[in-house]
Protein backbone atom coordinates (compact mmCIF):
# COMPACT_ATOMS: atom_id res chain seq x y z
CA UNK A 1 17.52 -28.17 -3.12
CA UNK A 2 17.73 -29.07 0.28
CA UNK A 3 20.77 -27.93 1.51
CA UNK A 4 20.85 -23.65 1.14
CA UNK A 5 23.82 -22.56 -1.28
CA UNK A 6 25.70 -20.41 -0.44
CA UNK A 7 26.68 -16.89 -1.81
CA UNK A 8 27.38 -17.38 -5.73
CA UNK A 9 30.10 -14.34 -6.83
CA UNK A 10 29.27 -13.79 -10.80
CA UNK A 11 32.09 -12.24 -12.08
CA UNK A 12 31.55 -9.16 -14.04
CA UNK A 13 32.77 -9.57 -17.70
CA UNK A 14 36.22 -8.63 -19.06
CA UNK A 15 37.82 -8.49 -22.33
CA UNK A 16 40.32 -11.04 -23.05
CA UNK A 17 43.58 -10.47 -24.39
CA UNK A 18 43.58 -9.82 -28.39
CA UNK A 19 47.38 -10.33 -28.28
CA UNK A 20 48.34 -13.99 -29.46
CA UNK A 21 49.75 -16.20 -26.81
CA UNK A 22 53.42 -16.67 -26.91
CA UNK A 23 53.38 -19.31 -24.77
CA UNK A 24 51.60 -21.47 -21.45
CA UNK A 25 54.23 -22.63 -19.13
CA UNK A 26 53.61 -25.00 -15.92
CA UNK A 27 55.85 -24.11 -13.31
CA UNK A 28 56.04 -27.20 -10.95
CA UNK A 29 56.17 -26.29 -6.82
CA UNK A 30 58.13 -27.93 -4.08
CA UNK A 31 54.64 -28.78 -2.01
CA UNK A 32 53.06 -30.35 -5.83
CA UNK A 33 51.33 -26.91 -6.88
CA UNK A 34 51.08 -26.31 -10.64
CA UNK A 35 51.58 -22.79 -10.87
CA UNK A 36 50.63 -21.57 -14.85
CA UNK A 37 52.23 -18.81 -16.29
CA UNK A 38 50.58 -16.81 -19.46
CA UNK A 39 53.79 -14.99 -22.02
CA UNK A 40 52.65 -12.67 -24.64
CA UNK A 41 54.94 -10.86 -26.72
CA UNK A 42 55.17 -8.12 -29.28
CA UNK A 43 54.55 -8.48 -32.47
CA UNK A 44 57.12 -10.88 -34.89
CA UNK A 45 58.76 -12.21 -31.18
CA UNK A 46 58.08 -15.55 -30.79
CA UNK A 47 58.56 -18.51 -28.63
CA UNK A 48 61.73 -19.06 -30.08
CA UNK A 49 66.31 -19.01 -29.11
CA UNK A 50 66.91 -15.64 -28.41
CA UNK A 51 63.35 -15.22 -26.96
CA UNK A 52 62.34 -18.16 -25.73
CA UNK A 53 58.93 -18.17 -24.27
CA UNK A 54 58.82 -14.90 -26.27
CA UNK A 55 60.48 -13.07 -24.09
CA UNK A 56 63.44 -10.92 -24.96
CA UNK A 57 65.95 -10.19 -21.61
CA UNK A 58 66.69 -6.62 -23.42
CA UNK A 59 63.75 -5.31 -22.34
CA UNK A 60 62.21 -6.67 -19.28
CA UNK A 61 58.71 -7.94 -19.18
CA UNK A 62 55.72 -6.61 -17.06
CA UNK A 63 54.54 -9.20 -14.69
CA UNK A 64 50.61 -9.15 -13.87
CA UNK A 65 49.10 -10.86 -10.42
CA UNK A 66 45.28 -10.71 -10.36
CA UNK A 67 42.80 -10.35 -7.96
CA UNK A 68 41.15 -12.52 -5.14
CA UNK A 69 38.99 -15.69 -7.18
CA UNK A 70 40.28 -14.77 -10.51
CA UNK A 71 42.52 -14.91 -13.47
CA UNK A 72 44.99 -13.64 -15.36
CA UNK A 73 42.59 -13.00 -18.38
CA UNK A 74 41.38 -9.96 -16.25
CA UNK A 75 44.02 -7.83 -17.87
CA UNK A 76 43.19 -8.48 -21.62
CA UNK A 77 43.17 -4.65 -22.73
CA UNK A 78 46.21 -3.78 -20.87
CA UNK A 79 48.17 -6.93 -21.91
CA UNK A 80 47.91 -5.76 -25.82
CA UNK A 81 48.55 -1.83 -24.75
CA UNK A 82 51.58 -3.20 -23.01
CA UNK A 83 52.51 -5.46 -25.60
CA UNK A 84 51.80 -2.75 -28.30
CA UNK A 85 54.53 -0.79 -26.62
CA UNK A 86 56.91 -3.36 -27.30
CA UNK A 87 57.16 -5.15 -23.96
CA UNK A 88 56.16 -8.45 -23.42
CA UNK A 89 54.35 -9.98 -20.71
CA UNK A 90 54.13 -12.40 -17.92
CA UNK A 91 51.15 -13.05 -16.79
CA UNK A 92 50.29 -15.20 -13.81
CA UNK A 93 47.37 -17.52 -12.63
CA UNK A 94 47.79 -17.16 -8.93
CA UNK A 95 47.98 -20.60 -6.64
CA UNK A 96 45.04 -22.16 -6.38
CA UNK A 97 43.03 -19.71 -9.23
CA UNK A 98 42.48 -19.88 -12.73
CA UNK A 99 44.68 -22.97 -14.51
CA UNK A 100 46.68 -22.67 -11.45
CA UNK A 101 46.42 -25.63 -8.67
CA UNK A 102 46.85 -25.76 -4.50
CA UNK A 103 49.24 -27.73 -3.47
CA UNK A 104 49.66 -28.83 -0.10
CA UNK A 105 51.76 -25.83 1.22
CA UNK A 106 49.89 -24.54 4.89
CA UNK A 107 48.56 -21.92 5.12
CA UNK A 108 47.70 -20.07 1.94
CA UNK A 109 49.62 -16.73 2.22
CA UNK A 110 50.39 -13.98 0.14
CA UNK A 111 53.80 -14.84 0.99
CA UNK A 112 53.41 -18.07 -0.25
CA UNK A 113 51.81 -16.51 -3.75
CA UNK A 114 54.77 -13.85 -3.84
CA UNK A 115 57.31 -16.80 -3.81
CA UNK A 116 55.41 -18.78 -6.20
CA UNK A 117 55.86 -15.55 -8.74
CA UNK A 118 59.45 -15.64 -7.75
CA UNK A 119 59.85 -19.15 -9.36
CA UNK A 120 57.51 -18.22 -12.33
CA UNK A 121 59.87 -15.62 -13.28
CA UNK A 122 62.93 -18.15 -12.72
CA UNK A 123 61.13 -21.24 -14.53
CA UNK A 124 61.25 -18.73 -17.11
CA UNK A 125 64.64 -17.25 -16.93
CA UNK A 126 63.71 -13.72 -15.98
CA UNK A 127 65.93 -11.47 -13.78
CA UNK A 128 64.05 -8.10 -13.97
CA UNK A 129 60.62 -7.51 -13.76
CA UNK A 130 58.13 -4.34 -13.81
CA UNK A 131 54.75 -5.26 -11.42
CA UNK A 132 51.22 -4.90 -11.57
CA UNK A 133 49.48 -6.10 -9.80
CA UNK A 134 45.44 -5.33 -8.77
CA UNK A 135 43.62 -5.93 -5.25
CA UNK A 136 45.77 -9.48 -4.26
CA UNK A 137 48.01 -9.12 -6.47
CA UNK A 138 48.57 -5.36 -5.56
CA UNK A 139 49.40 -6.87 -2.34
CA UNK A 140 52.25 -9.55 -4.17
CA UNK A 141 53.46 -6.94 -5.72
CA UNK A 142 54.07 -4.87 -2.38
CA UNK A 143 55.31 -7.87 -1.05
CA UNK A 144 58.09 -8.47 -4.06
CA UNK A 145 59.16 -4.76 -4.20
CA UNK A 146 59.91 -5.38 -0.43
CA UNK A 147 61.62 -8.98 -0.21
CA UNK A 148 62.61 -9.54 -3.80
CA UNK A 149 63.94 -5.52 -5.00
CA UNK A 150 67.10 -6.07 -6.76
CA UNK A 151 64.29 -7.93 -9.47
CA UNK A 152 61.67 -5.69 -9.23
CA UNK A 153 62.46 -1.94 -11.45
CA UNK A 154 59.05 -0.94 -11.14
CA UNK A 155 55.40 -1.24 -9.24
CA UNK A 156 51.91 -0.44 -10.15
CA UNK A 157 50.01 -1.46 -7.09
CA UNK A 158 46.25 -1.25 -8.11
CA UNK A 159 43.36 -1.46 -4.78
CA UNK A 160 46.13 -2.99 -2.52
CA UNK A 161 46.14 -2.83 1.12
CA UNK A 162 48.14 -3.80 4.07
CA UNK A 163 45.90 -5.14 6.34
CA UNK A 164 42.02 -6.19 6.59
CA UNK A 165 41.19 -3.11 8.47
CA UNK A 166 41.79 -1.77 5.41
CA UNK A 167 38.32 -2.34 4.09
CA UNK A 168 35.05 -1.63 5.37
CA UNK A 169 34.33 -3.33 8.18
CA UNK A 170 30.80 -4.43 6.38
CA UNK A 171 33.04 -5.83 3.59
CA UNK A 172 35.29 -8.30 5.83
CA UNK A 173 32.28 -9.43 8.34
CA UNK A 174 30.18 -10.30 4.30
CA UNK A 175 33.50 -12.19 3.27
CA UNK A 176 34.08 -14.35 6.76
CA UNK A 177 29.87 -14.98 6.19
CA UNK A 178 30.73 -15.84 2.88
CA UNK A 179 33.50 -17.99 3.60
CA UNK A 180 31.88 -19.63 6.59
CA UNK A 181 29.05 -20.57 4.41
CA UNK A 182 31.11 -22.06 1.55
CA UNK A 183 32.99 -24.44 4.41
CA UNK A 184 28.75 -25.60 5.02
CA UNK A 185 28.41 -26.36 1.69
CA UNK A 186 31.36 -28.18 1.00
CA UNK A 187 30.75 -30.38 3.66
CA UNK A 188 27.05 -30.66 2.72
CA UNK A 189 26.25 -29.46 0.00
CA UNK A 190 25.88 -31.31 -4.01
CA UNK A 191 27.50 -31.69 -7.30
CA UNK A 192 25.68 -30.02 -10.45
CA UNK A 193 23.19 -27.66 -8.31
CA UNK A 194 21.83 -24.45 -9.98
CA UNK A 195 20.08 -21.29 -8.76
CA UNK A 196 16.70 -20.64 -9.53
CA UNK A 197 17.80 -18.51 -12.55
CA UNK A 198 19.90 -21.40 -13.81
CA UNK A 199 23.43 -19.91 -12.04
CA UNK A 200 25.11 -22.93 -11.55
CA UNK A 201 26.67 -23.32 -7.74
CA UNK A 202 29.66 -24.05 -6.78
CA UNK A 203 30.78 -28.08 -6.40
CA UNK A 204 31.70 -28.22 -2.92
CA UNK A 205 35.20 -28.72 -3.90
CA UNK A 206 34.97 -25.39 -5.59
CA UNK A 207 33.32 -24.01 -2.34
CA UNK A 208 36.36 -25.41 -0.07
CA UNK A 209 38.79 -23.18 -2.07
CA UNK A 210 36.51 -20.32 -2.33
CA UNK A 211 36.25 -20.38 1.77
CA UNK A 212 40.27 -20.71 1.70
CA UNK A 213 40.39 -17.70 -0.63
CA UNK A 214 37.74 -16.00 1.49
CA UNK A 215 39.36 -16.36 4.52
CA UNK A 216 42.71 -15.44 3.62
CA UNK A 217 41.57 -11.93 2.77
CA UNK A 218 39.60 -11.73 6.42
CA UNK A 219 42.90 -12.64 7.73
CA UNK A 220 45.57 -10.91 5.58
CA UNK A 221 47.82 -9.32 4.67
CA UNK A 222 49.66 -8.41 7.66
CA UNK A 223 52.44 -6.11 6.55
CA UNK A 224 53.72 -3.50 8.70
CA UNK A 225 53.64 -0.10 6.79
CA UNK A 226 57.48 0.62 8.37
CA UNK A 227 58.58 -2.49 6.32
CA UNK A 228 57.80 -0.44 2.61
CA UNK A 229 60.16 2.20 3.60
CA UNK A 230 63.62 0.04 1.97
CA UNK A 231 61.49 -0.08 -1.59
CA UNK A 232 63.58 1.61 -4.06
CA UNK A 233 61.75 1.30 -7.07
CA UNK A 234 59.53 3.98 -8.52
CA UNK A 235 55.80 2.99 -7.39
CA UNK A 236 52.48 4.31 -8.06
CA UNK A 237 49.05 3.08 -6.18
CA UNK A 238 45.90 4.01 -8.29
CA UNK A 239 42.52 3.54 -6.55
CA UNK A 240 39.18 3.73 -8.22
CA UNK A 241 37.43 6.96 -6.77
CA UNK A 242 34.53 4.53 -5.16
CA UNK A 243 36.97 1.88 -4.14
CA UNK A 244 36.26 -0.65 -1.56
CA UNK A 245 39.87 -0.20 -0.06
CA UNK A 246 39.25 3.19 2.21
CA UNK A 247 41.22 6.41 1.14
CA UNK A 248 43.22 6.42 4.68
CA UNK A 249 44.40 2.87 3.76
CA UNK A 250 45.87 3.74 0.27
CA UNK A 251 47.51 6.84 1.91
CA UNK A 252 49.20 5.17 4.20
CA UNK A 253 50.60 2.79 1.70
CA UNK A 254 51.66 5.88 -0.11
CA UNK A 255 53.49 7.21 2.82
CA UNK A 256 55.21 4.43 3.69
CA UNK A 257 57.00 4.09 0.30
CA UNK A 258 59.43 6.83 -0.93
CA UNK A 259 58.79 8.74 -3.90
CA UNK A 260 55.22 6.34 -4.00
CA UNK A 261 52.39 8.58 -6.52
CA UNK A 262 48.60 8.23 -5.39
CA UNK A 263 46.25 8.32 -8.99
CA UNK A 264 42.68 7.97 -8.32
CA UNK A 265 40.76 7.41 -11.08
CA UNK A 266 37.37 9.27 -11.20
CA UNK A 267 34.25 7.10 -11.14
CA UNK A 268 35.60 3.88 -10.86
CA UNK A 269 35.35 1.40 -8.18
CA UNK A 270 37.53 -1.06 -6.91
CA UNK A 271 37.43 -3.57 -10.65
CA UNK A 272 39.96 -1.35 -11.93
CA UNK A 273 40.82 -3.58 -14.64
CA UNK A 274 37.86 -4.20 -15.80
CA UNK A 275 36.18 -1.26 -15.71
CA UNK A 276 39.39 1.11 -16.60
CA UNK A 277 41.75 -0.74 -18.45
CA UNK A 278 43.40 2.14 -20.87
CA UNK A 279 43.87 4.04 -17.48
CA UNK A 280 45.62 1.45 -15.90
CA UNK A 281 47.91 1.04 -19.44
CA UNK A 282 48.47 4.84 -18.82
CA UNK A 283 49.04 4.65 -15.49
CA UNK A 284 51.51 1.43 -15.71
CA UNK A 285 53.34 2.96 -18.58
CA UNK A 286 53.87 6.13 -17.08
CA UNK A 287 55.44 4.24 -13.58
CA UNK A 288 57.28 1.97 -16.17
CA UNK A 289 58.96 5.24 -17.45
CA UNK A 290 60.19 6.40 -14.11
CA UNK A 291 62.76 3.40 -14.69
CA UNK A 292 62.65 2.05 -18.26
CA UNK A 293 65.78 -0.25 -18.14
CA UNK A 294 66.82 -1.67 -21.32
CA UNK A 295 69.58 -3.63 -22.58
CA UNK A 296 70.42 -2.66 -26.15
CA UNK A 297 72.73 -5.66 -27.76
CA UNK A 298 76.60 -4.33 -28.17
CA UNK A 299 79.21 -6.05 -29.34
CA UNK A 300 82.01 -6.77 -26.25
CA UNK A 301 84.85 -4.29 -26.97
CA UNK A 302 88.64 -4.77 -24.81
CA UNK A 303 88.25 -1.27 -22.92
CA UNK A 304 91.02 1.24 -23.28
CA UNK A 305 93.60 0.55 -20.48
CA UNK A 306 92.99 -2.91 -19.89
CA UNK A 307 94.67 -6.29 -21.20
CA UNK A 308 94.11 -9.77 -20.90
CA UNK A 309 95.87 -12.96 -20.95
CA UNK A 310 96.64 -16.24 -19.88
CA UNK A 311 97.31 -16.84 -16.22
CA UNK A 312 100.40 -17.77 -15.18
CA UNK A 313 100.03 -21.48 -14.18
CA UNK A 314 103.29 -21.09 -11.98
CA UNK A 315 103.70 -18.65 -9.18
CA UNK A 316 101.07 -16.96 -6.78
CA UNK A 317 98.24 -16.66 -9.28
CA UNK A 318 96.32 -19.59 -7.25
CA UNK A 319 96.32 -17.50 -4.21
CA UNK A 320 95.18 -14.57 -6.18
CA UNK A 321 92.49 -16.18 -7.55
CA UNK A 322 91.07 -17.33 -4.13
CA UNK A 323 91.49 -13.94 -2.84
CA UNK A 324 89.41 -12.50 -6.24
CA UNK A 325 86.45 -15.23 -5.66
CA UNK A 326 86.93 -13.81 -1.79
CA UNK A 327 86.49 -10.49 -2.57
CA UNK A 328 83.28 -11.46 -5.47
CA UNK A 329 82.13 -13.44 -2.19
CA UNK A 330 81.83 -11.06 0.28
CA UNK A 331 80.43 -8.33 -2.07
CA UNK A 332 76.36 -7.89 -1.59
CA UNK A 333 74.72 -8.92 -4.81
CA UNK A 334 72.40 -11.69 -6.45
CA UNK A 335 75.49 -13.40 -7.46
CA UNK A 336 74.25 -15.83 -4.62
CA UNK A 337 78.20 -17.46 -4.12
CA UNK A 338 78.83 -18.64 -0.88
CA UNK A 339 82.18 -19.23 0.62
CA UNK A 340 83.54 -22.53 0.38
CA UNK A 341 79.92 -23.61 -1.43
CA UNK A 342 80.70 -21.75 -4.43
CA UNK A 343 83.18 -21.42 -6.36
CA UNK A 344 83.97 -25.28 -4.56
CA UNK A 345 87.51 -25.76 -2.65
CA UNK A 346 89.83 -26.63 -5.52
CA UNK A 347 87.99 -25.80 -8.59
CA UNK A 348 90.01 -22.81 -9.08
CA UNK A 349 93.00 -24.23 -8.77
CA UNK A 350 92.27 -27.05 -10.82
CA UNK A 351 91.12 -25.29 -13.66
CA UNK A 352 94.55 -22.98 -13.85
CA UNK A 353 96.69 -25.93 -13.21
CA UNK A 354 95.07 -27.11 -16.16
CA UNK A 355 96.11 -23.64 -18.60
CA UNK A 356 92.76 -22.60 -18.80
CA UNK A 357 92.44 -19.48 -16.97
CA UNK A 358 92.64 -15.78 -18.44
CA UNK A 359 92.94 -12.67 -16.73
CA UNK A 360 92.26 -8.86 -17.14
CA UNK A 361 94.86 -6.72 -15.83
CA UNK A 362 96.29 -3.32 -16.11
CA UNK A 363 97.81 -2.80 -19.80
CA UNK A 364 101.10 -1.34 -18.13
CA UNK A 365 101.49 -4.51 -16.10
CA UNK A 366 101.25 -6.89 -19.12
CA UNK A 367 104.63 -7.48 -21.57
CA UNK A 368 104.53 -10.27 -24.17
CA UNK A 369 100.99 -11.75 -23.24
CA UNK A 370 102.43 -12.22 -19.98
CA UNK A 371 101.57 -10.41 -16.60
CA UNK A 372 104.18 -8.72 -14.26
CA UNK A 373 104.50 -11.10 -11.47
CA UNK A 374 103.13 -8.19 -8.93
CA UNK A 375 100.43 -7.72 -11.82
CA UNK A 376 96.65 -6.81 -9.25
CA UNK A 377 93.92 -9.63 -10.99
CA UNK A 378 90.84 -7.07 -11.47
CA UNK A 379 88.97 -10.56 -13.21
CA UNK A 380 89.12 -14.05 -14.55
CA UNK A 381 87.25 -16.26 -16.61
CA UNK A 382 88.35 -19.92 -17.50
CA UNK A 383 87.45 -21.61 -20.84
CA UNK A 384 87.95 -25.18 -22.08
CA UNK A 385 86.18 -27.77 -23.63
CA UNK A 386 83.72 -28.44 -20.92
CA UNK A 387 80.34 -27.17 -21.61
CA UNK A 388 78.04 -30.02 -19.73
CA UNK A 389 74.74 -28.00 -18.47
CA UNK A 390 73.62 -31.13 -17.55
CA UNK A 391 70.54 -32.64 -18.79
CA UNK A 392 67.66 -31.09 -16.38
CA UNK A 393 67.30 -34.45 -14.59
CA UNK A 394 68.97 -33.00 -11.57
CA UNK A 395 66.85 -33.91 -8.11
CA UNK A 396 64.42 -31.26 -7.04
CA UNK A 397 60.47 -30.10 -7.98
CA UNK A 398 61.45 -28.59 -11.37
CA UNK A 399 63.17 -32.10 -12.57
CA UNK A 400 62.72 -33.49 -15.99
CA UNK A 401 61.68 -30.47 -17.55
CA UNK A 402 63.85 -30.62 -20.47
CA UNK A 403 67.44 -30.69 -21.29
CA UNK A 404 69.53 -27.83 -22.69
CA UNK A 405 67.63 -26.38 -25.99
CA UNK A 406 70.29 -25.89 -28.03
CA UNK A 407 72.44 -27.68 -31.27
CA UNK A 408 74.13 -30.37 -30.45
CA UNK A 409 77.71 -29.85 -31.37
CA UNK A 410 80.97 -31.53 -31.48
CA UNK A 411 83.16 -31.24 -28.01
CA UNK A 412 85.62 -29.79 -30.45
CA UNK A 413 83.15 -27.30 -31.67
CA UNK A 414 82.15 -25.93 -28.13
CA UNK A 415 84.05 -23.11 -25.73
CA UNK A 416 82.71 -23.58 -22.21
CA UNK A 417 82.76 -20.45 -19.99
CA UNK A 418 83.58 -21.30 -15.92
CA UNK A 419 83.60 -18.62 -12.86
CA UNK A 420 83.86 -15.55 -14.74
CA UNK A 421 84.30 -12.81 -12.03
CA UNK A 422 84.89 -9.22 -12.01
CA UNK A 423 86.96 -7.51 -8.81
CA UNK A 424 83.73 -5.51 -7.26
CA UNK A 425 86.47 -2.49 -6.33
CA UNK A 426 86.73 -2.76 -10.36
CA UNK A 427 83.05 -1.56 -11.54
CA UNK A 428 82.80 1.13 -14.14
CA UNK A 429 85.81 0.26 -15.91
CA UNK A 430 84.39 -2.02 -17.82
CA UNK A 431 86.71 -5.29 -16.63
CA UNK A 432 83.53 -7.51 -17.34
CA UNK A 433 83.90 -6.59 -21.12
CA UNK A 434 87.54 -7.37 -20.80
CA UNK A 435 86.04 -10.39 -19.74
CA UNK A 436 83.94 -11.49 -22.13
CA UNK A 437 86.57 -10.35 -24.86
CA UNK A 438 89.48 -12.82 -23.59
CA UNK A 439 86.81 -15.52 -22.95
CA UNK A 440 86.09 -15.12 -27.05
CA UNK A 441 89.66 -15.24 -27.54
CA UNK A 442 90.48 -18.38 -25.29
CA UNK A 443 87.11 -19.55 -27.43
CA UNK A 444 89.31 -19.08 -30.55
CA UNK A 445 92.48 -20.43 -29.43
CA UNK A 446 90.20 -23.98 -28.87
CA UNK A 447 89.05 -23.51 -32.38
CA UNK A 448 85.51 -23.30 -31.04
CA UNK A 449 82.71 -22.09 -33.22
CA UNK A 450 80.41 -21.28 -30.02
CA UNK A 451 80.71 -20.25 -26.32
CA UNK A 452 78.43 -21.32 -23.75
CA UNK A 453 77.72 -21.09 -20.57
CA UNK A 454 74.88 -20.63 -17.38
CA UNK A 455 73.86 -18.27 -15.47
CA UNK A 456 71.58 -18.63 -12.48
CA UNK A 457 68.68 -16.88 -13.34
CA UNK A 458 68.94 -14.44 -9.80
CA UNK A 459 72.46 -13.16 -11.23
CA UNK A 460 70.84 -10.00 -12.36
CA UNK A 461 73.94 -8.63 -13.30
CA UNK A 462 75.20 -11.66 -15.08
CA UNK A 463 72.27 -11.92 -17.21
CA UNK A 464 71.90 -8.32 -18.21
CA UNK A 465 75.72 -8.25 -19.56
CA UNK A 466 74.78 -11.44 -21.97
CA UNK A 467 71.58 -9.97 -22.90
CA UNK A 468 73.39 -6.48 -23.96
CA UNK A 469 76.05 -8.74 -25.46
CA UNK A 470 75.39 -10.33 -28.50
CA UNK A 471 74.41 -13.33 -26.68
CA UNK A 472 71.61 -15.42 -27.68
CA UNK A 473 69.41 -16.90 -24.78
CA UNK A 474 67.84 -20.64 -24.59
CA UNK A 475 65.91 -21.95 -22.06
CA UNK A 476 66.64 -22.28 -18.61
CA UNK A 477 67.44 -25.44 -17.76
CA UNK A 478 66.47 -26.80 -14.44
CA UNK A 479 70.55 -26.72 -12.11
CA UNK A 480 70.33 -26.44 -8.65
CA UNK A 481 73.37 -25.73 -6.58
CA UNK A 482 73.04 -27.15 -3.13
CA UNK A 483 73.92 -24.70 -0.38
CA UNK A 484 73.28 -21.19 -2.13
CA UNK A 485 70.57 -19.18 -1.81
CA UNK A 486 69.91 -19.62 -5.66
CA UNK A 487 66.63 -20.52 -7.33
CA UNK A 488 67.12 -24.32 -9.24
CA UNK A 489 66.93 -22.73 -13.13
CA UNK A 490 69.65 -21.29 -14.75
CA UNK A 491 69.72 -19.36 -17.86
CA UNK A 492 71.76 -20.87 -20.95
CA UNK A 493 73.75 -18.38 -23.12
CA UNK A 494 75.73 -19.06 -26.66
CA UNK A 495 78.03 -16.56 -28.66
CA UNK A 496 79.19 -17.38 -31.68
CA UNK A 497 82.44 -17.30 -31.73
């Protein structure tokens, strides 16, 4: 050979997951990345309405991020212990790793990887996740419990750190060598060489993404430690008890997050997954615990002290309803409406002008199925025959990915659902039950069989009430809204009716 290689990394070996695959989606990026996500699911759930991609809303997945040069396969044992639990999970083939391509996005950043997660989890119609994530991906998932929280009920942030001078300095001066001398041989260097022992080298197109890779962890993170202290969710940072990251490092990380619980784990080093995998399980279970939201399917009851009925078409109801979509508006959320963007000037009005609006109100201030003119709006839904999702050919990266999943029906046969909104000054009193119960009955009055609407997948609340609801889920379909800060999939939700 007469070009040197350069360093060859053989990977220490890992048992894969036992659990079946659910399902392998391709999650398409603005910049022409392929980011691949991994689903497993417990056992009898299946890629299938209700739980498509084999994941059930009810009880939100774990998503897994890897380390630096690897793949999602690094978490076999713990997928099935999670899985075995009765959670499902999402696991993740970070940019440019595993089945996962580069794009053209500059520069690689975690940020970048944390935002390619972001749309894994909306590609697939997820609103809530719980995080682990090991070495890089500890690092995502720092990043996610910080910028993306509202999604994000719980973190297990394995050998993370939050800046390079969080390693040995021995460790970052090998990796810069190492990446230096990968950029030589992809330049120079040859297809199809070997080692003397028969290790075969990297091609140099291999070698220019391991120097990338390299170099981003000489580099990065950068995260200031005073920028952890909004994470809310419970959060626990496990180090082996030889780890490369240095015991100040994970400290501070600990400090900076409230409530954050430091595990070490006795004679391990940093391949925590690999070489500890039922203490991870124990350790992500146990931070899982700490906030184990679930949404048990109810049937949607019309609360004691509420009523609901048609909407005047006459009178100031129009004004009222602007002021209600005001008031949902300018409420902080991950509704994601913007004023005069969404709901659009005139939709409102043109849906009550058209009878199709219902209303919860006080039960005192309705007589007859009618409401007292002075009658406060605490929430509206309206509910016709209109139930076009569109057919996923909308412009934008995740285009022509399939239209809406579900039976095609007769217009006759189908409620659609339109701006349902709850007064915010309204929560606890269960007005978006009301809700759903008149939309059922304006449902029924059309002689419907089934009610459907979307929901963009960032609407945590939204989706959480359908998933608790009866509702059965398809997949998201692929409906961006200009102008909001909304991700372009929404999630698709029947009732029968």
């Amino acid at each position: 050979m007469s070009v040197a290689p350069p360093p060859v990394h053989v990977p220490r070996p890992y048992a894969l997951p036992a659990t079946p695959l659910a399902a392998r989606v391709e999650c398409p990026m603005p910049d022409g990345a392929s980011i691949v996500a991994w689903t497993y699911a417990p056992a009898g759930v299946i890629d299938a309405p209700g739980t498509p991609y084999g994941l059930d809303l009810a009880v939100p997945p774990v998503l897994m991020l890897h380390g630096n040069g690897e793949e999602h396969g690094i978490f076999g044992p713990v997928i099935d212990a999670v899985c075995a639990s009765g959670r499902a999970v999402v696991a993740v083939d970070s940019r440019a790793q595993g089945a996962s391509t580069r794009g053209t996005a500059m520069p690689l950043t975690y940020e970048l990887m944390a935002a390619d997660a972001v749309e894994v989890c909306s590609r697939l119609g997820v609103p809530q996740v719980h995080v682990l994530g090991f070495s890089d991906g500890g690092i995502l998932g720092l990043l996610l419990a910080r910028d993306w929280g509202a999604h994000v009920l719980s973190l297990t942030a394995l050998g993370a750190n939050l800046t390079p001078a969080g390693l040995p300095r021995e460790d970052t001066d090998w990796m810069a060598y190492a990446a230096a001398e990968n950029r030589r041989w992809a330049a120079e260097g040859v297809e199809g060489a070997t080692l003397e022992d028969g290790t075969p080298v990297p091609s140099p197109a291999d070698a220019a993404q391991i120097a990338e890779l390299l170099q981003l962890m000489v580099e990065n993170p950068q995260i200031d430690a005073a920028s952890l202290a909004g994470v809310s969710c419970p959060v626990t940072v496990m180090v082996g008890e030889y780890d490369e990251i240095l015991p100040e490092e994970t400290d501070r990380i600990v400090a900076a997050i409230p409530g954050a619980v430091k595990v070490v784990e006795p004679g391990i080093d940093h391949n925590l997954p690999k070489m500890a995998p039922a203490a991870v399980a124990r350790e992500l279970l146990a931070c899982v615990a700490r906030n184990d939201v679930r949404h048990p399917a109810r049937a949607a009851e019309l609360p004691e002290g509420l009523a609901v009925c048609r909407i005047p078409v006459e009178g100031l109801w129009a004004e009222r309803l602007d002021a209600l979509y005001e008031r949902v508006v300018a409420e902080p959320g991950t509704s994601g409406w913007v004023r005069d963007v969404w709901p659009p000037t005139g939709m409102a009005r043109e849906l009550l002008a058209s009878g199709a609006y219902w209303g919860v109100f006080e039960a005192g201030a309705v007589s007859g199925g009618v409401p007292r003119e002075d009658a406060a709006l605490l929430g509206a839904v309206a509910v016709n025959h209109d139930a076009d999702m569109g057919d996923g050919s909308a412009g934008g990266h995740g285009s022509g990915l399939g239209a809406p999943s579900w039976e095609a029906l007769g217009e006759k046969d189908v409620a659609g659902w339109h701006l349902l909104a709850a007064d915010p000054a309204t929560r606890g009193r269960g007005v978006a039950d009301a809700l759903l119960a008149a939309g059922v009955r304006a449902s029924r009055e059309l002689g419907a069989r089934v009610a459907r609407l979307n929901t963009n997948v960032a609407n945590v609340p939204g989706n959480c009430l359908y998933a608790s609801r009866g509702f059965t889920r398809h997949r998201p379909v692929w409906l961006p809204y200009p102008g909001l800060p909304l991700p372009g999939w929404s999630n698709l939700w029947e009732l029968e009716v």
